[in-house]
Protein backbone atom coordinates (compact mmCIF):
# COMPACT_ATOMS: atom_id res chain seq x y z
CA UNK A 1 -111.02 -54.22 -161.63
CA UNK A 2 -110.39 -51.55 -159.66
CA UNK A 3 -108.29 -48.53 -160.21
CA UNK A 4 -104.80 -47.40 -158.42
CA UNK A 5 -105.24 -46.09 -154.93
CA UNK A 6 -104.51 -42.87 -156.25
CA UNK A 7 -107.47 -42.93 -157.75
CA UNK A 8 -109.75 -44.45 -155.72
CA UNK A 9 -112.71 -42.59 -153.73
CA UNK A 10 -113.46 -43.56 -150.64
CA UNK A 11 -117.37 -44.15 -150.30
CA UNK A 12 -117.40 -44.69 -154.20
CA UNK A 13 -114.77 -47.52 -154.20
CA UNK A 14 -115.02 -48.87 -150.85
CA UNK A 15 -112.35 -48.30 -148.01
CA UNK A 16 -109.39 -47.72 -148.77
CA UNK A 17 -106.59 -50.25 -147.28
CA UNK A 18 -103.79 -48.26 -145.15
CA UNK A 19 -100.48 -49.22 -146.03
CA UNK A 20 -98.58 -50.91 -143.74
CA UNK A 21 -94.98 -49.14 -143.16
CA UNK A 22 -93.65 -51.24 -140.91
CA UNK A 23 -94.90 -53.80 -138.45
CA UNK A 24 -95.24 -53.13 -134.59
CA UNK A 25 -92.38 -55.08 -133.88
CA UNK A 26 -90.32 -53.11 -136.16
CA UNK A 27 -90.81 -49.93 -134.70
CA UNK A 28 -90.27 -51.22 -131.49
CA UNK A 29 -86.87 -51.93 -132.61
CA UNK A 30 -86.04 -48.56 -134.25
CA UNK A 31 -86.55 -47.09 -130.74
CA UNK A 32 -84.79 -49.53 -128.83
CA UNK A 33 -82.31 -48.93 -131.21
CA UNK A 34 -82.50 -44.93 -130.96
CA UNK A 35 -82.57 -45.27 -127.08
CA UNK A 36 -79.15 -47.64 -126.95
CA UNK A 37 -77.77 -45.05 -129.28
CA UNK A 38 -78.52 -42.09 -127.79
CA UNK A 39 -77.33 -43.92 -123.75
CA UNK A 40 -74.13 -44.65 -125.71
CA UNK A 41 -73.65 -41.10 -127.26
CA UNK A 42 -74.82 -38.96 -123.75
CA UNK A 43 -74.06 -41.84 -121.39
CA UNK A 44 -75.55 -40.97 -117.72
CA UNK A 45 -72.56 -41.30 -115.53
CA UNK A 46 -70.36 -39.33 -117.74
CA UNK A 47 -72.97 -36.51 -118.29
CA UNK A 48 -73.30 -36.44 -114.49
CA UNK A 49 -69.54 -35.94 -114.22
CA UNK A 50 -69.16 -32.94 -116.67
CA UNK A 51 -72.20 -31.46 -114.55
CA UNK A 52 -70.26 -31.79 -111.48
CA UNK A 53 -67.84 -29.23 -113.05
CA UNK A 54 -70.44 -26.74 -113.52
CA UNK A 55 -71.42 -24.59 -110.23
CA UNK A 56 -74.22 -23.17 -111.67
CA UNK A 57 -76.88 -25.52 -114.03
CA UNK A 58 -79.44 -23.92 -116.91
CA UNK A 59 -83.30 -24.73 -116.25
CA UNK A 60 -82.99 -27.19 -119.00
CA UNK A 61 -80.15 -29.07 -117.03
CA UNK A 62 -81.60 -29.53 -113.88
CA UNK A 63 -84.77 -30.51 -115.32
CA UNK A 64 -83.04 -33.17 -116.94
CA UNK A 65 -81.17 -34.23 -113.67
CA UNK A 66 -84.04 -33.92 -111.33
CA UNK A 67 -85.82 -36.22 -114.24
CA UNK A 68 -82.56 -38.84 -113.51
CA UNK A 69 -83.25 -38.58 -110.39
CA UNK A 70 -87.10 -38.79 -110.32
CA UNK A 71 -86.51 -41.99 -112.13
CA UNK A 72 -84.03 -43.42 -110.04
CA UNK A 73 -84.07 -42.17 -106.27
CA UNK A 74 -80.95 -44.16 -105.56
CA UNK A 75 -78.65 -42.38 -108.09
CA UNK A 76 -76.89 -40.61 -105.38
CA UNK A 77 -74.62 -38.45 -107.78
CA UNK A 78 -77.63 -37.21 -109.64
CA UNK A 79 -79.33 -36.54 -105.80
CA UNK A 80 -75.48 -34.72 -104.32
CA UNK A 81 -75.81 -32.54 -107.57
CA UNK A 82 -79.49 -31.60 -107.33
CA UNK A 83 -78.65 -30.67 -103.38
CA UNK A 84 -75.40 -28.80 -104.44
CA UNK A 85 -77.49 -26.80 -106.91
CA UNK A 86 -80.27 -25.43 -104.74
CA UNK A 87 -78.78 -25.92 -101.32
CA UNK A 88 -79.53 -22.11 -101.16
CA UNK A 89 -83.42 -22.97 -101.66
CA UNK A 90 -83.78 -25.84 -99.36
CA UNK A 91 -84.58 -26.20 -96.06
CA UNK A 92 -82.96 -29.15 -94.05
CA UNK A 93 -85.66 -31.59 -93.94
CA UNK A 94 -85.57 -31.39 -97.82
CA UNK A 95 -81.53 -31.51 -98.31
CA UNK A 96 -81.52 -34.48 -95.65
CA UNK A 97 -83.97 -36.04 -97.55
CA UNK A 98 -81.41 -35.84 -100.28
CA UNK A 99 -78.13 -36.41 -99.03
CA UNK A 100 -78.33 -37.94 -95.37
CA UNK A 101 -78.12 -41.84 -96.28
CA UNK A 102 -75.17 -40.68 -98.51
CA UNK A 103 -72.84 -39.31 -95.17
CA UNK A 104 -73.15 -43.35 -94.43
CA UNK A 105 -74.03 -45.54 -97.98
CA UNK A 106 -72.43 -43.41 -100.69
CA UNK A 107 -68.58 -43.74 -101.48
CA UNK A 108 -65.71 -41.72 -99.74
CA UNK A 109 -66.08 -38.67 -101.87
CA UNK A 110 -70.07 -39.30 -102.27
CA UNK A 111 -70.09 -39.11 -97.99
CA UNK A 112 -67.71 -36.37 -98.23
CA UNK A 113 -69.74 -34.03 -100.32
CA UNK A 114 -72.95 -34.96 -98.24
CA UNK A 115 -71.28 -34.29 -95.14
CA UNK A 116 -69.96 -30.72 -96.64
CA UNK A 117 -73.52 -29.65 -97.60
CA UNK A 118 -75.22 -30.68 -94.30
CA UNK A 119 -72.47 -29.04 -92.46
CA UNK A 120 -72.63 -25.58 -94.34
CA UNK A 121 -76.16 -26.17 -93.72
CA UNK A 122 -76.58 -26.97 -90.17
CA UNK A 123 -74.11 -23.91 -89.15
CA UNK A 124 -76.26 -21.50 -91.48
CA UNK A 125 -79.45 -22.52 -89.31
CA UNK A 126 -77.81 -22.53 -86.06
CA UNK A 127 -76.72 -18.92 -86.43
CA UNK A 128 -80.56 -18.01 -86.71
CA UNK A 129 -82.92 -17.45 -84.11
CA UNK A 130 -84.09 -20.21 -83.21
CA UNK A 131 -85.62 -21.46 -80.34
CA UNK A 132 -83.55 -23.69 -77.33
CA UNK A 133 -85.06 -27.15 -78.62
CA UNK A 134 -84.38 -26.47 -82.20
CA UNK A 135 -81.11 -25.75 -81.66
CA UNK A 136 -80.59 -28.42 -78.98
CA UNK A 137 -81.86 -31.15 -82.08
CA UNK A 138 -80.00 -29.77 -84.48
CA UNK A 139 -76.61 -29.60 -82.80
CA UNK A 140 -76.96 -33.69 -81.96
CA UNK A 141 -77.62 -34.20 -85.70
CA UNK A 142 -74.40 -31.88 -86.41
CA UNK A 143 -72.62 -33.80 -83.40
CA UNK A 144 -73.60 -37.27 -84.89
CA UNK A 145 -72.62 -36.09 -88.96
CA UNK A 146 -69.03 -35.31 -86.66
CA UNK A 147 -68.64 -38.61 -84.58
CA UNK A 148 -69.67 -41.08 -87.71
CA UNK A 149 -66.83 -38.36 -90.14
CA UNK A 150 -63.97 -38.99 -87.83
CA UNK A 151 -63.08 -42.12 -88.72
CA UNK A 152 -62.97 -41.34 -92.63
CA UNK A 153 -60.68 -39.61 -94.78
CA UNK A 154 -61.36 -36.46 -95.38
CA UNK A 155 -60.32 -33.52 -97.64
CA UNK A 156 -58.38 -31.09 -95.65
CA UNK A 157 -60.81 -28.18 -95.97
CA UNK A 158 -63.48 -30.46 -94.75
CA UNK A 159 -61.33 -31.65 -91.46
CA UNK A 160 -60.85 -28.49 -90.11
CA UNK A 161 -64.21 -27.09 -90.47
CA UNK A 162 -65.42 -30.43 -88.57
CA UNK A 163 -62.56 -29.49 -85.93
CA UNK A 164 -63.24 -25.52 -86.05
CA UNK A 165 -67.41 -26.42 -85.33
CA UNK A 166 -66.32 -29.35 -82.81
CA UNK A 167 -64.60 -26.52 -80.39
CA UNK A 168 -67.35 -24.09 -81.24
CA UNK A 169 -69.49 -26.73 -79.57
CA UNK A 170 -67.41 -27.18 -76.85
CA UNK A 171 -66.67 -30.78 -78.13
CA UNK A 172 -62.79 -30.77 -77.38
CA UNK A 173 -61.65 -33.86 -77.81
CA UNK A 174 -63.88 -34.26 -81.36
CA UNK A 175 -62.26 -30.90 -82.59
CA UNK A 176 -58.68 -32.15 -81.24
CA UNK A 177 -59.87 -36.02 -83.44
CA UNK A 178 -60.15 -34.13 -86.65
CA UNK A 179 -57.16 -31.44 -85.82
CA UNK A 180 -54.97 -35.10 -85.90
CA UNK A 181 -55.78 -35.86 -89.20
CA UNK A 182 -54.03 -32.48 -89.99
CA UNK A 183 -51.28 -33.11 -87.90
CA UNK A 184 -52.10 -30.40 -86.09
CA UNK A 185 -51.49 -30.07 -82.26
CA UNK A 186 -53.19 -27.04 -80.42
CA UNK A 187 -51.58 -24.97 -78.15
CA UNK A 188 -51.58 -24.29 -74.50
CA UNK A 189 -52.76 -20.57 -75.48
CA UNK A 190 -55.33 -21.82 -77.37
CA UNK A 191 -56.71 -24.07 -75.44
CA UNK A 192 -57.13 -21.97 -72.72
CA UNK A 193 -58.65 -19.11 -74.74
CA UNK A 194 -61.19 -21.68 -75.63
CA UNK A 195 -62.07 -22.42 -72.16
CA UNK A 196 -62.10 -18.62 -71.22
CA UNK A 197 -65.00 -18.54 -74.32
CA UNK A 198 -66.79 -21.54 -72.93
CA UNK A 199 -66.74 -19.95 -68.90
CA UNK A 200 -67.56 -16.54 -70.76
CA UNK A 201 -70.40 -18.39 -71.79
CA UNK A 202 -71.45 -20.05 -68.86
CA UNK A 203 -70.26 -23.29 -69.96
CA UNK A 204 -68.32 -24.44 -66.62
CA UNK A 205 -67.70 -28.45 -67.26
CA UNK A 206 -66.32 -27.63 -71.04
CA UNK A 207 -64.25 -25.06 -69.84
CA UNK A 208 -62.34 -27.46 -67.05
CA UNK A 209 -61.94 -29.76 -69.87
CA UNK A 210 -60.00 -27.27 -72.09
CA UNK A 211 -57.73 -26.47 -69.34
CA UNK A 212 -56.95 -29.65 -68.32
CA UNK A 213 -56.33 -30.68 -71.74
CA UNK A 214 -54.06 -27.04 -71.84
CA UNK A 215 -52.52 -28.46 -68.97
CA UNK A 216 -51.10 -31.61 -70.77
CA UNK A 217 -49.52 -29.57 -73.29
CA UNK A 218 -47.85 -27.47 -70.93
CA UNK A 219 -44.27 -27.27 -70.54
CA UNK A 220 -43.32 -26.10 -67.07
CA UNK A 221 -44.66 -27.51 -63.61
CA UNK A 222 -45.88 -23.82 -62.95
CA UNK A 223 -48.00 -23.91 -65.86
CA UNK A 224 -49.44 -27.40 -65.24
CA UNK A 225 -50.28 -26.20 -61.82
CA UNK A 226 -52.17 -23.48 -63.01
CA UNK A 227 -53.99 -25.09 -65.74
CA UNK A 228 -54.90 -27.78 -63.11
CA UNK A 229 -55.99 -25.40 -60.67
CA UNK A 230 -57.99 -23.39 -62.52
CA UNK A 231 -59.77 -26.40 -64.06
CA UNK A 232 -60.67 -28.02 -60.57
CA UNK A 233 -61.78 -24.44 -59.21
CA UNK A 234 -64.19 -23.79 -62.26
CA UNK A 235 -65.92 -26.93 -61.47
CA UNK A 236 -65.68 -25.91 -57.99
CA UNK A 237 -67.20 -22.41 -58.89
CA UNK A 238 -70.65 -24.45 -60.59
CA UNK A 239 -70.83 -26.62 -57.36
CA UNK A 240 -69.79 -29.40 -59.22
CA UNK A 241 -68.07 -30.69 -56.04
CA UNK A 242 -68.37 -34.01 -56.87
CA UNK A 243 -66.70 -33.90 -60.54
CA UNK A 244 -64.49 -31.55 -59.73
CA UNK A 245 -62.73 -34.18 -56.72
CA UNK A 246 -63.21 -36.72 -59.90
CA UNK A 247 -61.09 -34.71 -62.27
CA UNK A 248 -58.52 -34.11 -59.61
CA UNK A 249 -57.72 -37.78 -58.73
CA UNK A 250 -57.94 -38.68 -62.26
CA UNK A 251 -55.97 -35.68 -63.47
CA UNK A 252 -53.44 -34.99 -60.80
CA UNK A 253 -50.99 -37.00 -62.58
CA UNK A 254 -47.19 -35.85 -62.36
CA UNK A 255 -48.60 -33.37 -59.51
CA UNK A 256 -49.05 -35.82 -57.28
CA UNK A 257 -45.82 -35.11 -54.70
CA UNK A 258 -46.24 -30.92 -55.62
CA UNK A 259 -46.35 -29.59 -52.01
CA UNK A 260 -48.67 -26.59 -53.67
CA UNK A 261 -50.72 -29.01 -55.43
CA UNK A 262 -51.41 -30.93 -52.65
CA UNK A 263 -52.37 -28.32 -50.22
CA UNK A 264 -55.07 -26.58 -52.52
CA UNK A 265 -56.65 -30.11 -53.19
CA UNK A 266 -56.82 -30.47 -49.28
CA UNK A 267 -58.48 -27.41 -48.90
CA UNK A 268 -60.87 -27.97 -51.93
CA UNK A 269 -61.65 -30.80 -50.70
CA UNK A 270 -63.30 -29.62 -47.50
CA UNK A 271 -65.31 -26.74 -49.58
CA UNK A 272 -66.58 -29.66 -51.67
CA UNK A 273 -67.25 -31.40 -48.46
CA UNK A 274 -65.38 -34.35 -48.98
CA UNK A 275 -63.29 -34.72 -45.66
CA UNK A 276 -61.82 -38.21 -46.35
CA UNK A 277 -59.76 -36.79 -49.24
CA UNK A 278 -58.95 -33.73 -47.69
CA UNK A 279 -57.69 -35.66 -45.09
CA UNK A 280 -55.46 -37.80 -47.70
CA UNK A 281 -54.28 -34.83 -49.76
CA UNK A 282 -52.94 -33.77 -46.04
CA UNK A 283 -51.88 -36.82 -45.20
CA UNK A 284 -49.66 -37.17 -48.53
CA UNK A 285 -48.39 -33.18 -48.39
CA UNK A 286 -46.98 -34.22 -44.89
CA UNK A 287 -45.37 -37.78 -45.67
CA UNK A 288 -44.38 -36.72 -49.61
């Protein structure tokens, strides 16, 4: 007979049988078990939540968030927070990476807070040095974020950066879209300060289009003829002869029968070399 295991040598009494504490399947169990309990006591979505609170995250945090996300690529609030928490560190082929499919397949505020990052982010590169074709690129991404934005809802904060950078781009009628959803209407001043910045800058066509635009919001016939004017001679002054007669028929609106109107449209018309409306402009200043 042999003696207790606690007395047994192995070598002298042959090998010694390990107890068996629990079968495979049992501890399989115990950590399914542990796993459900510890989902239900730190549940993802709510953790990510409470983080969204935080501006700043610990190491251990963000380890734990870019783990979330390492294991699930598609958990776009675990990929907004990771971008919101080193947006300072990345450069934009990284944060697009993260957040770009959001501005179109994540929720209103999920597109919202995309949009916001790329935004901040796009104006922080454009005001570097950067060369023509850079800047040309990166403008039509910032110009396409814009167009695909207008026809959410967006925070107010949000909406009037959009329209600030719109007119900064010389995108008038995109800055004036998202300056609607504020109920705000510009001004005839303003208008036409933006299209003294955009001729400042060499920017002829944009400026005509903020002074036409400054024309429809102005409230004597004086003013409308001097918005016009101006608009049809700054084309004029690029040799854009052919635009400019465009913008004038299409434009001329309630200055159609204005004797002064009509006669500086006649003789613009022969600088731009366009005799057959000259010749109408005359022909209506005489029979008005």
């Amino acid at each position: 007979m042999l003696p207790d295991r606690s007395k047994r040598y192995a070598g002298v009494d042959g090998q010694i049988a390990r107890l068996e504490l629990a079968a495979n399947w049992q501890l399989l169990m115990v950590a399914l078990l542990v796993v459900a309990l510890l989902t239900a006591i730190f549940p993802r979505n709510a953790l990510i939540e409470q983080l969204y609170q935080q501006q700043t995250l610990d190491d251990l945090t963000l380890s734990y968030v870019q783990n979330i996300y390492r294991s699930n690529p598609k958990n776009a609030d675990a990929a907004l927070l990771l971008a919101r928490t080193q947006q300072l560190d990345l450069d934009i082929p990284r944060l697009e990476s993260l957040v770009l499919d959001l501005t179109i397949s994540g929720d209103v505020r999920q597109r919202n807070e995309a949009r916001a990052m790329l935004l901040s982010a796009y104006r922080d590169q454009l005001g570097k040095p950067i060369d023509k074709a850079a800047a040309s690129q990166l403008t039509a991404r910032l110009v396409s974020l814009m167009q695909a934005a207008k026809v959410d809802e967006l925070p107010e904060s949000l909406a009037r950066a959009f329209g600030d950078e719109a007119f900064t781009l010389n995108r008038p009628q995109l800055g004036i879209d998202f300056y609607r959803k504020l109920h705000i209407e510009q001004s005839v001043g303003v208008l036409e300060g933006y299209g003294n910045k955009a001729l400042g800058n060499g920017q002829h066509a944009a400026a005509a289009t903020y002074y036409f635009m400054a024309r429809e919001l102005a409230e004597s016939v004086e003013e409308s003829r001097r918005l016009f004017q101006r608009g049809v001679s700054t084309l004029m002054a690029a040799s854009l002869f052919k635009q400019a007669m465009e913008e004038a028929r299409s434009r001329l609106g309630d200055l159609a029968d204005d004797p002064q109107t009509l006669r500086f449209l006649s003789r613009t018309a022969m600088s731009a070399g366009d005799p057959v409306a000259a010749a109408d402009y005359a022909r209506r200043l005489v029979f008005r």
